[in-house]
N, C-alpha and C. Protein backbone atom coordinates (compact mmCIF):
# COMPACT_ATOMS: atom_id res chain seq x y z
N UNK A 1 95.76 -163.30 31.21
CA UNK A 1 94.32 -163.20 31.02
C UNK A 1 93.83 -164.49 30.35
N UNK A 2 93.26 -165.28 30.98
CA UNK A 2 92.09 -166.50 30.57
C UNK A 2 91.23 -166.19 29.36
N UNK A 3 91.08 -166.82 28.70
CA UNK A 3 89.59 -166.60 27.90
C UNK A 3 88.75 -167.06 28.41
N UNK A 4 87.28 -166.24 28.36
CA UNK A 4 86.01 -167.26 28.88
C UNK A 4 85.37 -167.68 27.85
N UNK A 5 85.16 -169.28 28.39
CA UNK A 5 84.20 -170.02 27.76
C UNK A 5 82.75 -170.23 28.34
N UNK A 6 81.93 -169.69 27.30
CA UNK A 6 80.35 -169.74 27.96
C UNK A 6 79.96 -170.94 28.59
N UNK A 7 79.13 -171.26 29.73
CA UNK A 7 78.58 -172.91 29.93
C UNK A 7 77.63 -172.83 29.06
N UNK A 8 77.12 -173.93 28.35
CA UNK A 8 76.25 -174.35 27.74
C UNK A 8 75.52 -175.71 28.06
N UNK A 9 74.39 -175.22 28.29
CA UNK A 9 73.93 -176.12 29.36
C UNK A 9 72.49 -176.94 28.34
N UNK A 10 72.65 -177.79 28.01
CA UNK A 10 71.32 -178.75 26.82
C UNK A 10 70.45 -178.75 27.23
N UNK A 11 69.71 -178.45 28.21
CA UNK A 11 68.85 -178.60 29.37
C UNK A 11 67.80 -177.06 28.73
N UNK A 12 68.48 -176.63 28.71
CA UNK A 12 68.02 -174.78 28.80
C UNK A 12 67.63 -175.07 26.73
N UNK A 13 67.80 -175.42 26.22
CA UNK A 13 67.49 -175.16 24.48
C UNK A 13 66.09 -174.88 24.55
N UNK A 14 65.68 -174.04 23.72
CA UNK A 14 64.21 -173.42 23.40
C UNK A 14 64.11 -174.55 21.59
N UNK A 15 62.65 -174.72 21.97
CA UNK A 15 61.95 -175.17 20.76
C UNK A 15 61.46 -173.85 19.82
N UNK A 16 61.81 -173.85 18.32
CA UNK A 16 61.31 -172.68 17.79
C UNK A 16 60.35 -173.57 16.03
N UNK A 17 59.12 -173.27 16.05
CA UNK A 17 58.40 -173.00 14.99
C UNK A 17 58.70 -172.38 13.82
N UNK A 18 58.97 -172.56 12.44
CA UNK A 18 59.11 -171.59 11.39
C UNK A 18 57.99 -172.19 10.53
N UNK A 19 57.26 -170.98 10.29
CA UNK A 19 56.30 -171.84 8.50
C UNK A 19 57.03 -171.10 7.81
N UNK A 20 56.96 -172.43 6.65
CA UNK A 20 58.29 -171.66 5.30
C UNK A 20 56.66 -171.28 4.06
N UNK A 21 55.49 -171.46 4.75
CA UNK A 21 54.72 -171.24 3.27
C UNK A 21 55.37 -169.99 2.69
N UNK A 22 55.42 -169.54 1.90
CA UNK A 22 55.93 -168.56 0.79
C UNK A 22 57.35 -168.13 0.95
N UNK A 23 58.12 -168.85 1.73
CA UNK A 23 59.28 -168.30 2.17
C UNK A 23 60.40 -168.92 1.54
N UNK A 24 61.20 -167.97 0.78
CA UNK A 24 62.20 -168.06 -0.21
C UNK A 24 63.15 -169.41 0.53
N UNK A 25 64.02 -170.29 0.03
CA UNK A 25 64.23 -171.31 0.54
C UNK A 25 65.68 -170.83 0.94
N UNK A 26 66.23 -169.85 0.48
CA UNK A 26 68.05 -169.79 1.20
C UNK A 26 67.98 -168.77 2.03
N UNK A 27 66.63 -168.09 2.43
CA UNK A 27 66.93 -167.26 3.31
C UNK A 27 66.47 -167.38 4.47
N UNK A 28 65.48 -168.81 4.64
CA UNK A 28 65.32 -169.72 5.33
C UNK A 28 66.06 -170.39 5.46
N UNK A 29 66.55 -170.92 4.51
CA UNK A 29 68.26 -171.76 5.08
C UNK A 29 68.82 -171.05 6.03
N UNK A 30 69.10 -170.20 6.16
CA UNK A 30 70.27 -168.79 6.57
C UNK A 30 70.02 -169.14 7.74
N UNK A 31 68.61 -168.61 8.20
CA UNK A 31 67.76 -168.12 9.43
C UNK A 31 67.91 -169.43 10.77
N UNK A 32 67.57 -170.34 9.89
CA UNK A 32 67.79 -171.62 10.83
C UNK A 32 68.80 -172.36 10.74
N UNK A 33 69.72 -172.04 10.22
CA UNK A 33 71.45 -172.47 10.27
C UNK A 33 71.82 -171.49 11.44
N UNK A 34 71.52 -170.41 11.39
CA UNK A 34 72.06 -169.49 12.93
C UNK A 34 71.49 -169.43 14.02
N UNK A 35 70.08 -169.73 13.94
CA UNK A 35 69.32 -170.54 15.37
C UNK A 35 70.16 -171.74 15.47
N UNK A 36 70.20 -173.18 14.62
CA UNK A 36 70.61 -174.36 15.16
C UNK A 36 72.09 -174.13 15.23
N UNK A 37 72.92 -173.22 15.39
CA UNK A 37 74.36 -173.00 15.49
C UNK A 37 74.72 -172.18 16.43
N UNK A 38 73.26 -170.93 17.26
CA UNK A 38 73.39 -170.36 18.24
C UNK A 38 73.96 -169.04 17.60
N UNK A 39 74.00 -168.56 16.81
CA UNK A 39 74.46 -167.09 16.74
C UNK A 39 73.42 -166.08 16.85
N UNK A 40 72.05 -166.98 17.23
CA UNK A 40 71.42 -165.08 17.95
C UNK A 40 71.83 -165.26 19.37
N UNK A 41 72.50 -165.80 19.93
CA UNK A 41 72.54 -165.90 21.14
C UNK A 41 73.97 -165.09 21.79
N UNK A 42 73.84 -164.55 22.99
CA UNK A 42 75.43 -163.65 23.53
C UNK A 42 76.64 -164.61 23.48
N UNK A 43 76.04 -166.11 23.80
CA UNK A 43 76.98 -167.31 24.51
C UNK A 43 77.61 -167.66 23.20
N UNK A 44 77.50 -167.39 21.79
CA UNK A 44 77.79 -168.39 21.08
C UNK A 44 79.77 -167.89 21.36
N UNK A 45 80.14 -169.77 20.50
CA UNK A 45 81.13 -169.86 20.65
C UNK A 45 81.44 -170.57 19.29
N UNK A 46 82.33 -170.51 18.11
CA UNK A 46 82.01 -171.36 17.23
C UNK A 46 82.24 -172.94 17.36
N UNK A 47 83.04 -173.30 18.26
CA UNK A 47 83.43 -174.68 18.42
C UNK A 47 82.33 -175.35 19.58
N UNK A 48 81.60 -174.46 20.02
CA UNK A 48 80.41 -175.16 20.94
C UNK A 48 79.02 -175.50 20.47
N UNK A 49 78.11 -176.40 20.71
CA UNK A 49 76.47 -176.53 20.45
C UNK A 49 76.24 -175.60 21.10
N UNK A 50 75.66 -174.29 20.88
CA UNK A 50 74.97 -173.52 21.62
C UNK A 50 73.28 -173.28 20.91
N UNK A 51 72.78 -173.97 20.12
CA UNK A 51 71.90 -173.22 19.15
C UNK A 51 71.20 -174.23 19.94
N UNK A 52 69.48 -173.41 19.38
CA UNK A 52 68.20 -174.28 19.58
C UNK A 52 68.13 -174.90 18.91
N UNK A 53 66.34 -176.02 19.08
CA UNK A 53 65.61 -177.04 18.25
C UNK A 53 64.97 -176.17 17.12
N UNK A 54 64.91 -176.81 15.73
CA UNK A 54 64.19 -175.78 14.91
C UNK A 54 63.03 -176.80 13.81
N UNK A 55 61.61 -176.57 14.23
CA UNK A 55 60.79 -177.27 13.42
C UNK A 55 60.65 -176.48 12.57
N UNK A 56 60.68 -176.87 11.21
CA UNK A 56 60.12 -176.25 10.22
C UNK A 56 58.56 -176.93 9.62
N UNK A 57 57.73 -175.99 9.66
CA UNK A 57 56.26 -177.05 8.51
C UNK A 57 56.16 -176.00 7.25
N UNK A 58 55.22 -176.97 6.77
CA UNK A 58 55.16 -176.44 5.37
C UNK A 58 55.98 -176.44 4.71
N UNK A 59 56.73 -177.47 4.17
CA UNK A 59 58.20 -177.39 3.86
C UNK A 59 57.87 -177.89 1.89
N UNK A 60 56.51 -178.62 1.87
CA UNK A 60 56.13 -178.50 0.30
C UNK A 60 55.57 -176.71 0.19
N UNK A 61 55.68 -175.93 0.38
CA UNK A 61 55.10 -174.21 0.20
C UNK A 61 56.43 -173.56 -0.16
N UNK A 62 57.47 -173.49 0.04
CA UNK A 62 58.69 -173.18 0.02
C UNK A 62 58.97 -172.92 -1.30
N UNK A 63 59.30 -171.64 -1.62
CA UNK A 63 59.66 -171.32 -2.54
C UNK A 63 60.92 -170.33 -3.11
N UNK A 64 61.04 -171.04 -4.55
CA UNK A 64 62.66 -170.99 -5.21
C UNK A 64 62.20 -169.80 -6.07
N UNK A 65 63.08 -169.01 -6.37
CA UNK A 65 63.03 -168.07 -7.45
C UNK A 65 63.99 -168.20 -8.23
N UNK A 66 63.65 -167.08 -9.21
CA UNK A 66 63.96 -167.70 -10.85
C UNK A 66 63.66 -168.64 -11.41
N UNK A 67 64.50 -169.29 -12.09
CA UNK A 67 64.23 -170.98 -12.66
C UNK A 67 64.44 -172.23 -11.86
N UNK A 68 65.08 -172.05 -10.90
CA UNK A 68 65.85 -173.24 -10.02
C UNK A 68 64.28 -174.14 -10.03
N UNK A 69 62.87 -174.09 -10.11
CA UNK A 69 62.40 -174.88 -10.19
C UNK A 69 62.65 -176.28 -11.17
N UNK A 70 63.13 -175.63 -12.32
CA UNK A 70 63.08 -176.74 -13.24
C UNK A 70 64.64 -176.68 -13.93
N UNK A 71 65.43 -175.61 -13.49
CA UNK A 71 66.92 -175.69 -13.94
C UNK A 71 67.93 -176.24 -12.82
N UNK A 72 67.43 -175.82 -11.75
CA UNK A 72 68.61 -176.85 -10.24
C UNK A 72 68.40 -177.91 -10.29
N UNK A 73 69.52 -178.49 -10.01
CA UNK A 73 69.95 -180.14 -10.23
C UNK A 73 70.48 -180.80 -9.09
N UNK A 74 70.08 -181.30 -8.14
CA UNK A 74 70.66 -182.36 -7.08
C UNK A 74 71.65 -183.32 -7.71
N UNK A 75 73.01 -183.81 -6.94
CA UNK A 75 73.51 -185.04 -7.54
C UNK A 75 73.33 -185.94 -6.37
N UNK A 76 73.07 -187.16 -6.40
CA UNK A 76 73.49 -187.93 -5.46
C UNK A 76 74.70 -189.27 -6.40
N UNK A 77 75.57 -190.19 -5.93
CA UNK A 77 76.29 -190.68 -6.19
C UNK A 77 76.33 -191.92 -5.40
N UNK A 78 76.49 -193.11 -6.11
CA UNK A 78 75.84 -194.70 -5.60
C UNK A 78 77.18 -195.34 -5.37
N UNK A 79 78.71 -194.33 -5.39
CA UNK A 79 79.89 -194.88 -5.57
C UNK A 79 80.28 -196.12 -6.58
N UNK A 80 79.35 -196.24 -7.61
CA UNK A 80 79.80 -197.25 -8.53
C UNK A 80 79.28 -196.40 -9.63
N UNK A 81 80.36 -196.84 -11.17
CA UNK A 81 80.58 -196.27 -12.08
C UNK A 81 78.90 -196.06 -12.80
N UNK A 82 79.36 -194.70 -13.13
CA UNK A 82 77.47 -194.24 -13.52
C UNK A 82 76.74 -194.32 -12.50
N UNK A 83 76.93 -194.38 -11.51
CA UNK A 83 75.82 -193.98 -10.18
C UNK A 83 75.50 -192.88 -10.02
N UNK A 84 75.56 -192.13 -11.31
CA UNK A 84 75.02 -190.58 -10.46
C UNK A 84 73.61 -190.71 -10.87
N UNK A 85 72.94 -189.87 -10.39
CA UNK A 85 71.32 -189.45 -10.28
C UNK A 85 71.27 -187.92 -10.18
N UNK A 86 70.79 -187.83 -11.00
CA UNK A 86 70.56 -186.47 -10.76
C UNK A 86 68.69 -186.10 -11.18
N UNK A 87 68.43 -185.06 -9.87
CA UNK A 87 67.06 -184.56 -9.17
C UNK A 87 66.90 -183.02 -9.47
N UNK A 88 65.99 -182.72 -10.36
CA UNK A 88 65.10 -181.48 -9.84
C UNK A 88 64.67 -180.68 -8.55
N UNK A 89 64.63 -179.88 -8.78
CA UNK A 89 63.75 -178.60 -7.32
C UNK A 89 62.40 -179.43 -7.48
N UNK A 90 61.77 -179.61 -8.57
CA UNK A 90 60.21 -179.91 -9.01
C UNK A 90 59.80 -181.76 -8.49
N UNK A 91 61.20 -182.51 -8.91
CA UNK A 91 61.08 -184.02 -8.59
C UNK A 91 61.24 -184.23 -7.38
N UNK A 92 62.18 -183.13 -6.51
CA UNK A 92 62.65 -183.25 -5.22
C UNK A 92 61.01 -182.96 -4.49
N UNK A 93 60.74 -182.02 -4.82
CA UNK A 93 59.43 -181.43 -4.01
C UNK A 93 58.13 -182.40 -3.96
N UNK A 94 57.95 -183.44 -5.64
CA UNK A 94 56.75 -183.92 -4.93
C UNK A 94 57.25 -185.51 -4.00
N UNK A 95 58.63 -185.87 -4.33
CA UNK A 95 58.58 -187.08 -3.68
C UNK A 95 59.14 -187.03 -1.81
N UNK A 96 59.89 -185.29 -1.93
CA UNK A 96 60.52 -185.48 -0.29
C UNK A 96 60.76 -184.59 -0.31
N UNK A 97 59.82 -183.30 -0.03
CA UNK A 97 59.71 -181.50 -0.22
C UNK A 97 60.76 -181.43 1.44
N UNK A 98 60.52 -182.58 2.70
CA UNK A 98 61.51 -181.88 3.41
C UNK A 98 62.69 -182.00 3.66
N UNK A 99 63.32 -182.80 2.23
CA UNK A 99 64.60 -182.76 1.83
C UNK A 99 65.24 -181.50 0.85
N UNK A 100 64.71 -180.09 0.25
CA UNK A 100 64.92 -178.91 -0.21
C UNK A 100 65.54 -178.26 1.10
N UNK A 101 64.84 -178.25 2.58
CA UNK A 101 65.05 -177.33 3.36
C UNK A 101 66.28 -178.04 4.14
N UNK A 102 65.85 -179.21 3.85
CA UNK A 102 67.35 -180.39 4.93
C UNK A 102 68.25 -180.21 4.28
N UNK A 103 69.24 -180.16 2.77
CA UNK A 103 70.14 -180.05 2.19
C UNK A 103 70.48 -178.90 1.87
N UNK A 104 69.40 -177.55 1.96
CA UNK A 104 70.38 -176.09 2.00
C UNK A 104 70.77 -175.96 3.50
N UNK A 105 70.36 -175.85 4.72
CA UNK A 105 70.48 -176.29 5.76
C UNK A 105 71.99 -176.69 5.93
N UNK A 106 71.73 -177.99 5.45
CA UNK A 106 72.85 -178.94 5.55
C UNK A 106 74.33 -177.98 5.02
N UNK A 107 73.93 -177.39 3.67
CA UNK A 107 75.07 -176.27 3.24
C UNK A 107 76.16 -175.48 3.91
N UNK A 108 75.05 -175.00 4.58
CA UNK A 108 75.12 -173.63 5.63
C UNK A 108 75.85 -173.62 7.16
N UNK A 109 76.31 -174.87 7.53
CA UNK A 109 76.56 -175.42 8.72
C UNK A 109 77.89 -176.10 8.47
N UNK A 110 78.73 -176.23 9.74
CA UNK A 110 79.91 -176.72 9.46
C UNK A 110 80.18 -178.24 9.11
N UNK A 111 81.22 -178.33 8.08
CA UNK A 111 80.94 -180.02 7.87
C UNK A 111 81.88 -180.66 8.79
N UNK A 112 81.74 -181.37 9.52
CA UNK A 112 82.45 -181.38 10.43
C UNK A 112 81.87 -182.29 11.86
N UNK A 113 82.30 -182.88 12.93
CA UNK A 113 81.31 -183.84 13.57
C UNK A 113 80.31 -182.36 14.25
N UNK A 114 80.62 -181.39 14.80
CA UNK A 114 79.52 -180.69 15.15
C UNK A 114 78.42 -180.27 14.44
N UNK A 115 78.55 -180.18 12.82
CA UNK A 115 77.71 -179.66 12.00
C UNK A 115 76.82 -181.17 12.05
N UNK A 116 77.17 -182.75 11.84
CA UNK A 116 76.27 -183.46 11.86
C UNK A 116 75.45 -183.54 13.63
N UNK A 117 75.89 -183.35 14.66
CA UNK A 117 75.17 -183.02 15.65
C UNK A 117 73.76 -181.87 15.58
N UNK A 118 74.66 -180.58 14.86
CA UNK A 118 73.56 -179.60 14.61
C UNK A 118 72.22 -179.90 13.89
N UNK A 119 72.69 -180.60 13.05
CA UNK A 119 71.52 -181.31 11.87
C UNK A 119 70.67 -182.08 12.83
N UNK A 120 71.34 -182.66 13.86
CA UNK A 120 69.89 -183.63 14.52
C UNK A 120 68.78 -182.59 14.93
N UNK A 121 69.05 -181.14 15.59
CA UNK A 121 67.84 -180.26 15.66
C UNK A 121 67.28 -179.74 15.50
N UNK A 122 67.17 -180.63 14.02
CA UNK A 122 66.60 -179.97 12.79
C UNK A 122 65.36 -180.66 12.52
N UNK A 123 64.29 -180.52 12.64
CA UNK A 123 62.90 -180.67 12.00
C UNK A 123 62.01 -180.36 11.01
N UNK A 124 61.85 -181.10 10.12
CA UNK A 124 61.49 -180.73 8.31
C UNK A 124 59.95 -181.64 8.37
N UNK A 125 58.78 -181.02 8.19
CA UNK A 125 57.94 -181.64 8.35
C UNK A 125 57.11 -181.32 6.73
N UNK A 126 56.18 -182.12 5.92
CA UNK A 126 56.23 -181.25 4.72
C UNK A 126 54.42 -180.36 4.95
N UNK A 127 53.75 -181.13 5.78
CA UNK A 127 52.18 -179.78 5.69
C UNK A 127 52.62 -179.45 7.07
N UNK A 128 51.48 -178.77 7.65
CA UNK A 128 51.23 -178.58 9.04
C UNK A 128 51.05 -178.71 10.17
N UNK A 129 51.46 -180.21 9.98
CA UNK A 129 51.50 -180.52 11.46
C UNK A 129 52.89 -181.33 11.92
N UNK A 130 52.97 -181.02 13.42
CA UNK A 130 54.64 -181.67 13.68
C UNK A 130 53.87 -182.47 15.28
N UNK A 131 54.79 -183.40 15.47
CA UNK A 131 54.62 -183.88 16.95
C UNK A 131 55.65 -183.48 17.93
N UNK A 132 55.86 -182.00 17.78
CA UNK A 132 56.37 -181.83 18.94
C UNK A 132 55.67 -180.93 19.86
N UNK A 133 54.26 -181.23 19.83
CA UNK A 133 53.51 -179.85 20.77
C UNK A 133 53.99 -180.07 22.11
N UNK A 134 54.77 -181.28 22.62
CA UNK A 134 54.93 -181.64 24.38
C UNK A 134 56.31 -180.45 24.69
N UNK A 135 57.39 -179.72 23.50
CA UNK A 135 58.31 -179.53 23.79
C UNK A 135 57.90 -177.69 23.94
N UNK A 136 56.22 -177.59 23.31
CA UNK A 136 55.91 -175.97 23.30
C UNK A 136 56.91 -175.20 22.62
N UNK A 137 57.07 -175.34 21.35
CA UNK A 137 57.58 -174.64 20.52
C UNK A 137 57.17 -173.06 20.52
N UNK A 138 58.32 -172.08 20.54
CA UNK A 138 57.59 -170.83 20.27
C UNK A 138 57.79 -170.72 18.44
N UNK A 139 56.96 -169.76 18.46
CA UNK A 139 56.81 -169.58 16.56
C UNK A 139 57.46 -168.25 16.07
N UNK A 140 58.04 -168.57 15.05
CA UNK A 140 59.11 -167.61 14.56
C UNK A 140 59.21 -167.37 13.45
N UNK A 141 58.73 -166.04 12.73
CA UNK A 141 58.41 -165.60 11.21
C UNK A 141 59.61 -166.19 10.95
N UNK A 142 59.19 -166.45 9.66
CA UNK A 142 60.45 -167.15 8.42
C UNK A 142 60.53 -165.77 7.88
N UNK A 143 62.02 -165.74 7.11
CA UNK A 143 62.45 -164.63 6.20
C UNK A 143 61.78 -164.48 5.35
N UNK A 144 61.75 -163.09 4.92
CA UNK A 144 60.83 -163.15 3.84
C UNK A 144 61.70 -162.89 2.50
């Protein structure tokens, strides 16, 4: 007995809409880590691209509960001694709000060369408007 492998065909991907205004930020992570990875879909496979395009807007509306506003800490690292930096939920949001939804995202997905493929169909826009109206995005409640 063979195993079957689904075709997956790039041609066929659906564009999907999320507004994150009021929408908790990891359960939005969640939601569009399994669209851009294909697990609402019958075909998925874990070692295949099967997932859609996913715009997100409103990505400054997004919201953290508890304290993580002013107690979560980003590191980034400059590879030279004392290069760390470390960022707020609050510093992150007013200078690059659609870097909150790009780095839980980023979490949630395999690290690995397919997980950086997945990330390209990813769209973080921070108000309301995106330029992809030519691809007719359908729109898709965010978690609540």
């Amino acid at each position: 007995m063979k195993t079957h492998l689904p075709k997956v065909n790039p041609d066929q991907r659906k564009w999907h809409v999320i507004d994150a205004e009021g929408v908790v930020l990891g359960r939005l992570a969640a939601q569009v880590a399994d669209i851009l990875r294909g697990k609402n879909k019958p075909v998925f496979t874990p070692h295949l691209d099967a997932g859609d395009f996913v715009i997100v807007v409103n990505a400054e509306k997004v919201v953290v509960t508890g304290k993580k506003e002013t107690n979560k800490r980003y590191m980034t690292y400059s590879g030279w001694k004392g290069g760390e930096k470390y960022t707020s939920v609050a510093e992150l949001r007013a200078r690059h709000p659609e870097m909150l939804i790009h780095r839980a995202v980023r979490g949630m997905i395999p690290k690995n060369r397919l997980g950086r493929v997945l990330l390209t169909k990813l769209k973080v826009y921070p108000g309301k408007e995106h330029p992809h109206a030519a691809q007719q995005p359908a729109p898709l409640a965010g978690a609540k």
